[in-house]
Protein backbone atom coordinates (compact mmCIF):
# COMPACT_ATOMS: atom_id res chain seq x y z
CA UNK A 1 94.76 75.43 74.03
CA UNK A 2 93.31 78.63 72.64
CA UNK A 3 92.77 81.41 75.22
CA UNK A 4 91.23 85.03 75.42
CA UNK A 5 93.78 87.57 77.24
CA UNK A 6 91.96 90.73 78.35
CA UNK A 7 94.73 93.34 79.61
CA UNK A 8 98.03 93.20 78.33
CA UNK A 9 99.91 95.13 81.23
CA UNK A 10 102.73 94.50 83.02
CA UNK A 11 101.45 90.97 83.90
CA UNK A 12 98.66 90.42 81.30
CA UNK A 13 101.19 90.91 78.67
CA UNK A 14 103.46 88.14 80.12
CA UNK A 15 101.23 85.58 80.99
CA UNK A 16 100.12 86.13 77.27
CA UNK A 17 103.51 85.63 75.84
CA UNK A 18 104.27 82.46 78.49
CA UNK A 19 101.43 81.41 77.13
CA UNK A 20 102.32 81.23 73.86
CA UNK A 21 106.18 80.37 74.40
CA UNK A 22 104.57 77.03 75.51
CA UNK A 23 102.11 76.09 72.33
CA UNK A 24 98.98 78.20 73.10
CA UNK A 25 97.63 80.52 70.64
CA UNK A 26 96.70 83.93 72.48
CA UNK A 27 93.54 85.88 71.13
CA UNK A 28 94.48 89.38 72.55
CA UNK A 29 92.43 92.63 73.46
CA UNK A 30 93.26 95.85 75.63
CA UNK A 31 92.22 99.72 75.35
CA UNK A 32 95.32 100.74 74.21
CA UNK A 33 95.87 98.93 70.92
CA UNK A 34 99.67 99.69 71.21
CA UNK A 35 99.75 96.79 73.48
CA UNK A 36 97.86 94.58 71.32
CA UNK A 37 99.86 95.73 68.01
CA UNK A 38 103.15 94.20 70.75
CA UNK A 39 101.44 91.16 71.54
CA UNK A 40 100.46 90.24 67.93
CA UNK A 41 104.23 91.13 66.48
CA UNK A 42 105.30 87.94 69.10
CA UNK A 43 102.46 85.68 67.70
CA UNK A 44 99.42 86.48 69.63
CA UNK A 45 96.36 87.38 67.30
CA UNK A 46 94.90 90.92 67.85
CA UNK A 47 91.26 91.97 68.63
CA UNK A 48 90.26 95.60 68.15
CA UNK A 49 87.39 94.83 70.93
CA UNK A 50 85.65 92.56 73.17
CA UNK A 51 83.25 91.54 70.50
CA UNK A 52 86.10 90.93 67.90
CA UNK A 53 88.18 88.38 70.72
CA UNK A 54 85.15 86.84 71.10
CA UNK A 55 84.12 85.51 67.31
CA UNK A 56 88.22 85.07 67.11
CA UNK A 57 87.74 82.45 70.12
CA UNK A 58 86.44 78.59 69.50
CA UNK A 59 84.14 76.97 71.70
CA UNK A 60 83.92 76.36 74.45
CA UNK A 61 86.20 79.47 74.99
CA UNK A 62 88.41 80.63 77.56
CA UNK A 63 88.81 84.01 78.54
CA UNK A 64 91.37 85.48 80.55
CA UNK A 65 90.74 88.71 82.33
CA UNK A 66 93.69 90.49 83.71
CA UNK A 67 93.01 94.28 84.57
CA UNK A 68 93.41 96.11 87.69
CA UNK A 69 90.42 94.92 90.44
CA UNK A 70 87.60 97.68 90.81
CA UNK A 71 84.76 99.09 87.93
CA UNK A 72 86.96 98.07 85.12
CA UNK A 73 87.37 94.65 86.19
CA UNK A 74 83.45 94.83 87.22
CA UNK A 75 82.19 96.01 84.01
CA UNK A 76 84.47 93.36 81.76
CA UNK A 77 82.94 90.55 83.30
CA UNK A 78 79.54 92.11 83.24
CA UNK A 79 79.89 92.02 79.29
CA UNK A 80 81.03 88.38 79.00
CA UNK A 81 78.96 87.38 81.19
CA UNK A 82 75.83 89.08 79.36
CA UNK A 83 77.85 87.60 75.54
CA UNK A 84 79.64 84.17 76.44
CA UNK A 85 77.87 81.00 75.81
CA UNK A 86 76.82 77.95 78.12
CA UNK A 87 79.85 76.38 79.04
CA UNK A 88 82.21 79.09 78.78
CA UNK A 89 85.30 79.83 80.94
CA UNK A 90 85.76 83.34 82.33
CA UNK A 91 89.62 83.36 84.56
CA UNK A 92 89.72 86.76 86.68
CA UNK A 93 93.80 87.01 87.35
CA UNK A 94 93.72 90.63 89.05
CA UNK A 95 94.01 91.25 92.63
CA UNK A 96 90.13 90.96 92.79
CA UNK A 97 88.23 91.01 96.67
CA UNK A 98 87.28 87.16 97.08
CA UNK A 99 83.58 88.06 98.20
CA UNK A 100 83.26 89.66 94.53
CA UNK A 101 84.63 86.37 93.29
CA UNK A 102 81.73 84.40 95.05
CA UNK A 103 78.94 86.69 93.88
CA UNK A 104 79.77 87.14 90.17
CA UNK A 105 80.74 82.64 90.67
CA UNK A 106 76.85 82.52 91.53
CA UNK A 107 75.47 85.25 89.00
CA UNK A 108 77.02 83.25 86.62
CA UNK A 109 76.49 79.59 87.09
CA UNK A 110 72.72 81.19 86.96
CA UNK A 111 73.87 81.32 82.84
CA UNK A 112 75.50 78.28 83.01
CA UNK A 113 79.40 80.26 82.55
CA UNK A 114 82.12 78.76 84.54
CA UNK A 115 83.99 81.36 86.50
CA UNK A 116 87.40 80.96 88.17
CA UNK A 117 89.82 83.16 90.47
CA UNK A 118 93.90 82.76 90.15
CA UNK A 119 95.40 84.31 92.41
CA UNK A 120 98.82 85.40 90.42
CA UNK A 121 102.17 86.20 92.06
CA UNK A 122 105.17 86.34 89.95
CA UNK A 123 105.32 90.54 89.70
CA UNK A 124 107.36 91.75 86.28
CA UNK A 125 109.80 88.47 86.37
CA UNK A 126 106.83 85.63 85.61
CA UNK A 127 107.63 85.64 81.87
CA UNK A 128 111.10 83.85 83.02
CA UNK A 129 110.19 82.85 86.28
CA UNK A 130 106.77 81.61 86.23
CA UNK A 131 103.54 82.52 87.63
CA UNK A 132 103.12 80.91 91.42
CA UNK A 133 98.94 80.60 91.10
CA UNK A 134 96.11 80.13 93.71
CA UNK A 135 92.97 78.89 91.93
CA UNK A 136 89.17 78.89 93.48
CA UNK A 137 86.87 77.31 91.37
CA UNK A 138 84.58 74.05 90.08
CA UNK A 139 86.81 70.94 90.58
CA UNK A 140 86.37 69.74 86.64
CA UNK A 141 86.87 73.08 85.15
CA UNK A 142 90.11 74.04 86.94
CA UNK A 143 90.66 70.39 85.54
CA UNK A 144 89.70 71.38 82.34
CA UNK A 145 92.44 74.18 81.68
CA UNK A 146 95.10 72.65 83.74
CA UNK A 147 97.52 72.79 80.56
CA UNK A 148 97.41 76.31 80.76
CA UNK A 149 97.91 76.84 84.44
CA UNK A 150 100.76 74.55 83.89
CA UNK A 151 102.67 76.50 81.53
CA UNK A 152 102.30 79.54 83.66
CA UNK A 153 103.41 77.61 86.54
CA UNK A 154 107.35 77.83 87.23
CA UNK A 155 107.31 73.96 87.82
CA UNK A 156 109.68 72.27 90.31
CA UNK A 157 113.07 73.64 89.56
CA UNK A 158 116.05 72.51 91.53
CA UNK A 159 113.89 73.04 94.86
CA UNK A 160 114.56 70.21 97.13
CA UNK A 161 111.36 67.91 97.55
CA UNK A 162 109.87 68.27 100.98
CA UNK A 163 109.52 64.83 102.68
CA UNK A 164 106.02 63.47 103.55
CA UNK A 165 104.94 65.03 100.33
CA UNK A 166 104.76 62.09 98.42
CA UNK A 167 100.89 61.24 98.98
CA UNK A 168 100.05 65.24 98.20
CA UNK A 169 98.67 66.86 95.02
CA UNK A 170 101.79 66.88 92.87
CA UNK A 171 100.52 70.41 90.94
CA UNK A 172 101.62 72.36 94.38
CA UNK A 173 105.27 71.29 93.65
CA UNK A 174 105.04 73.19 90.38
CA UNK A 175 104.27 76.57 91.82
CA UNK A 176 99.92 75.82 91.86
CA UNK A 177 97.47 74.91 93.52
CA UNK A 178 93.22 74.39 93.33
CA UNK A 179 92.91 76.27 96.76
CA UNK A 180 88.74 75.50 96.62
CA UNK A 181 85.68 76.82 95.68
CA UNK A 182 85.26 80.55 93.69
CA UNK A 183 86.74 83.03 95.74
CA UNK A 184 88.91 80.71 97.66
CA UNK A 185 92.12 81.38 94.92
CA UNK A 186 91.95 85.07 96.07
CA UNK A 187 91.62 85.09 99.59
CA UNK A 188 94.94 82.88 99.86
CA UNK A 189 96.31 85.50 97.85
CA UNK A 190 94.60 87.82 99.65
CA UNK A 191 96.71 86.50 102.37
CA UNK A 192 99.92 86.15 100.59
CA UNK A 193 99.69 89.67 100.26
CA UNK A 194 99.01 90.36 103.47
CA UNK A 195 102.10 88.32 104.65
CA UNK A 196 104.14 90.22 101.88
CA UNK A 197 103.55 93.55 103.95
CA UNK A 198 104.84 92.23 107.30
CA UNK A 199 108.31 90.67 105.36
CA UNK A 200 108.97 94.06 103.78
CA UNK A 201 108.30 95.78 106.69
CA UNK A 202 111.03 93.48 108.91
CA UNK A 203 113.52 93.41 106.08
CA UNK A 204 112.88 97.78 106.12
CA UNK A 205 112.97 98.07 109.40
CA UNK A 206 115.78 96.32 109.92
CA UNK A 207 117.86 98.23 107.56
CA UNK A 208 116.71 101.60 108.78
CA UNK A 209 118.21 100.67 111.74
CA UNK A 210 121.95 99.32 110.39
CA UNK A 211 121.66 102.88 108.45
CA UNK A 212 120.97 105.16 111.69
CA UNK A 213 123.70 103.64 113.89
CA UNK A 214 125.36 107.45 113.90
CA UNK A 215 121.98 108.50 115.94
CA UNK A 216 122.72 106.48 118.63
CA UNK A 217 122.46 108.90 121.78
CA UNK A 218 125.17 107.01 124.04
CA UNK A 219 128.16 108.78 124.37
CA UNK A 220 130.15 105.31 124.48
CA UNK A 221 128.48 103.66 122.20
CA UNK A 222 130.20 102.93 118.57
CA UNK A 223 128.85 104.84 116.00
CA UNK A 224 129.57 101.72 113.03
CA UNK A 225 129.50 102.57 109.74
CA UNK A 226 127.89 99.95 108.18
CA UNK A 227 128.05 99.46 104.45
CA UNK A 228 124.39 98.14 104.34
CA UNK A 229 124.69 96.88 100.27
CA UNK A 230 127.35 94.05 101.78
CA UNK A 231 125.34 93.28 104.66
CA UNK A 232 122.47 92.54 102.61
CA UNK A 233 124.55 90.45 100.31
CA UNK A 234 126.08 88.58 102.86
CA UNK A 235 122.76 87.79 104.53
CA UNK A 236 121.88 86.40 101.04
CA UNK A 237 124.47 83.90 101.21
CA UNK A 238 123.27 81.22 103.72
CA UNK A 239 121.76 83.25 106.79
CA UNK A 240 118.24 82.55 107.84
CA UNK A 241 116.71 85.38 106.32
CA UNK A 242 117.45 84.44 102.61
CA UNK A 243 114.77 85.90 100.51
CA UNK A 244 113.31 86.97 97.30
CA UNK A 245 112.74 89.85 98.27
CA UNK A 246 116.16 90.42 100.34
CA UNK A 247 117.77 89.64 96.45
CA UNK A 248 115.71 92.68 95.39
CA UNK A 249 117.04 94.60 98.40
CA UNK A 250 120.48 94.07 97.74
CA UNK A 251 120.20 94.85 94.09
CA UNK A 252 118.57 98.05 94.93
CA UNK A 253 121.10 98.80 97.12
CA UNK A 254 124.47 97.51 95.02
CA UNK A 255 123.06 100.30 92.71
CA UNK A 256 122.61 103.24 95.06
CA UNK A 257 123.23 102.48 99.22
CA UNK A 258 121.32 105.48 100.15
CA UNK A 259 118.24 104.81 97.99
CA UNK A 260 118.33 108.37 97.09
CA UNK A 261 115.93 107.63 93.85
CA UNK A 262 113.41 106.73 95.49
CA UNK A 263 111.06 109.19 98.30
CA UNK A 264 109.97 106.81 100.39
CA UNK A 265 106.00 107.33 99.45
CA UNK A 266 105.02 103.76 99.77
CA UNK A 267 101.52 102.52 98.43
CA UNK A 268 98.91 99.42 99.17
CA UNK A 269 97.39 97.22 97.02
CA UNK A 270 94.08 97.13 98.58
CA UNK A 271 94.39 93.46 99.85
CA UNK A 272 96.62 94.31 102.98
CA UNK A 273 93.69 96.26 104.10
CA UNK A 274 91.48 93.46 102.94
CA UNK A 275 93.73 90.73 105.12
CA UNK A 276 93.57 93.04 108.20
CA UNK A 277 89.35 92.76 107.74
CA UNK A 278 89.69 89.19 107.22
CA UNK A 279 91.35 88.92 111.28
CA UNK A 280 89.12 91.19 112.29
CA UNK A 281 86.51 89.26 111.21
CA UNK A 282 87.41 86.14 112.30
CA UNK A 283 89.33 87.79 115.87
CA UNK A 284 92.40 86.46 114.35
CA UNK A 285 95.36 88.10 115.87
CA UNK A 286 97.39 89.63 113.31
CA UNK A 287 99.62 92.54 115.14
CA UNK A 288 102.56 92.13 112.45
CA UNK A 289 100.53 91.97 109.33
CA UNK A 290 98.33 95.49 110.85
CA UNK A 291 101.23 97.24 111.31
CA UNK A 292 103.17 96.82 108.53
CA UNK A 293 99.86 98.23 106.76
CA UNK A 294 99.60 101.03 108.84
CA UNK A 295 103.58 102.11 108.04
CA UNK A 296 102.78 102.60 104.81
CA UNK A 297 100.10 104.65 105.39
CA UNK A 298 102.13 106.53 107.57
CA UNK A 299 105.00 106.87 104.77
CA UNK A 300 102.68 109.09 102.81
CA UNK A 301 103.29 111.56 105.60
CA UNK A 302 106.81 111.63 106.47
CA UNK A 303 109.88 109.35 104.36
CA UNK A 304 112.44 107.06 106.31
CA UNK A 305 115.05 105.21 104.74
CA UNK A 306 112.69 102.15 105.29
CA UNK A 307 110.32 103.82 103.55
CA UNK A 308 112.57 103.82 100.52
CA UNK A 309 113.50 99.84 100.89
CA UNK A 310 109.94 99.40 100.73
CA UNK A 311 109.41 101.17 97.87
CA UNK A 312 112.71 99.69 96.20
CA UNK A 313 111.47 96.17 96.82
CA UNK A 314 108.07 97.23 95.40
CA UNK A 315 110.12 98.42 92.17
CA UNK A 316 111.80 95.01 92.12
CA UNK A 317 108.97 93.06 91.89
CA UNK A 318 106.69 94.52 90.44
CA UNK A 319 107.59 97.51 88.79
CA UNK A 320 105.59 99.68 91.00
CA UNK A 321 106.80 103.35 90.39
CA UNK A 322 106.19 105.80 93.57
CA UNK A 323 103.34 108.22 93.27
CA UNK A 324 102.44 111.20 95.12
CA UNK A 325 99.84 112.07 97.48
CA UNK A 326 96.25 110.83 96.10
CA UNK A 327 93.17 109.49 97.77
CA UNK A 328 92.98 105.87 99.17
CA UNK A 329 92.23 103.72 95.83
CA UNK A 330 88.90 102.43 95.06
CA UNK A 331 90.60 99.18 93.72
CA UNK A 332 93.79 97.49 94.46
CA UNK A 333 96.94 98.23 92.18
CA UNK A 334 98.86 94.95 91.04
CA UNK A 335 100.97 93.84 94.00
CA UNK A 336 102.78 90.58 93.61
């Protein structure tokens, strides 16, 4: 199939190039033209602007928007929506709010353009990997570009079946799955997210404490010193707590057991907070999932070593380099 890709970051340039690794031909745009000059030297074909992707693009076309959620985001599918065509396809792939995803679903069905949310999770690896995808949208047109989610997908792998599974839709054993109507693809991931901050908060926590065991006040007690890079490769190995993200944790720390590159300044991606609303909204206790958001709050005030295994997870997968001090973000950066 032939596909617009708007934002060729960290993700947008991947799912671009998995795209085209797997016999789709990739009409690319973004601001900086260095990334589209990249894109178009592995196959892609380059647009100097949204008006130039769009007259590259057959109908009924397919446009992919993957930029950070917030104005940016906003304004991009303003324009297509005010340019595209009846019957037109307009995929938002960013960390976008889901209630934005059900307004801009009706404001344009109103012109007769199909809009759909993906959820994305797959951080820096998905090129290799594969893109795990949670997709709100009209029945038939999630339908329609199902070859493409499929070669984004990371498909079944050597992942044991589950049993009962058998009457089930089959795509969810390939990594997606048509979640419901617009908006319903991001709030899963919404979700996802928010269930991301609670495991890296346990797997921190945890290791803060294995690397403090010299604090202990007892007098008898045993001050051990732990070599916390083998204990999180041994829990790797067949424990209960075998993880993605516990491989990241043990790379980070195989590299450097103290974590000293890193300060421990750990960031949000806007949809913890926007999980935490969700409970409160619906009273839905969620004590694990509102704490591990308010710890990194509170890293941006004072560093602990879990701070740092936070942040070196976040590096893992997703690239996410530390910043400093800056105001709470308007929009969500790219968590995976």
């Amino acid at each position: 199939m032939q596909i617009g890709m708007i934002g060729l970051g960290r993700m947008g340039g991947n799912i671009a190039r998995r795209l085209m690794r797997n016999g789709h031909d990739v009409v690319a745009y973004d601001r900086d033209q260095k990334a589209v000059s990249a894109l178009s030297a592995d196959g892609a074909t380059g647009a100097a602007d949204l008006a130039a992707l769009l007259k590259k693009l057959s109908k009924p076309r397919i446009v992919w928007v993957m930029l950070p959620a917030g104005e940016i985001t906003e304004s991009t599918i303003r324009q297509l929506g005010e340019t595209l065509d009846v019957g037109d396809i307009i995929i938002d792939g960013g960390n976008t709010f889901w209630k934005d995803d059900v307004r801009r679903a009706r404001e344009l069905k109103a012109r007769h353009i199909h809009y759909v949310d993906v959820g994305t999770s797959g951080g820096v690896w998905g090129l290799e990997r594969g893109y795990c995808m949670m997709i709100g949208g009209e029945k038939d047109v999630v339908a329609h570009i199902d070859p493409i989610l499929s070669a984004l997908a990371p498909g079944a792998g050597e992942i044991p079946r589950t049993p009962g599974r058998d009457s089930r839709d089959p795509r969810v054993e390939s990594g997606y799955l048509h979640t419901g109507p617009s908006g319903a693809g991001h709030f899963v991931k919404m979700v996802h997210n928010g269930i991301e901050y609670g495991l890296m908060q346990a797997y921190a926590e945890g290791f803060d404490i294995l690397m403090n065991t010299d604090k202990n006040p007892e007098p008898e007690a045993q001050h051990f010193n732990l070599d916390v890079a083998d204990i999180a490769e041994v829990w790797r190995r067949g424990s209960v707590i075998t993880s993605w993200l516990l491989d990241l944790t043990s790379a980070a720390l195989a590299k450097d057991e103290r974590l000293e590159s890193y300060s421990g300044f750990v960031a949000d991606s806007g949809e913890g907070r926007w999980t935490v609303m969700a409970a409160v909204d619906q009273a839905v206790p969620a004590e694990v999932l509102t704490a591990a958001l308010y710890a990194r709050f509170r890293s941006r005030q004072e560093h602990t070593f879990a701070d740092k295994i936070l942040s070196a997870m976040r590096m893992g997968f997703g690239g996410h380099i530390e910043a400093g001090p800056h105001p709470a973000p308007k929009g969500p950066a790219v968590e995976r």
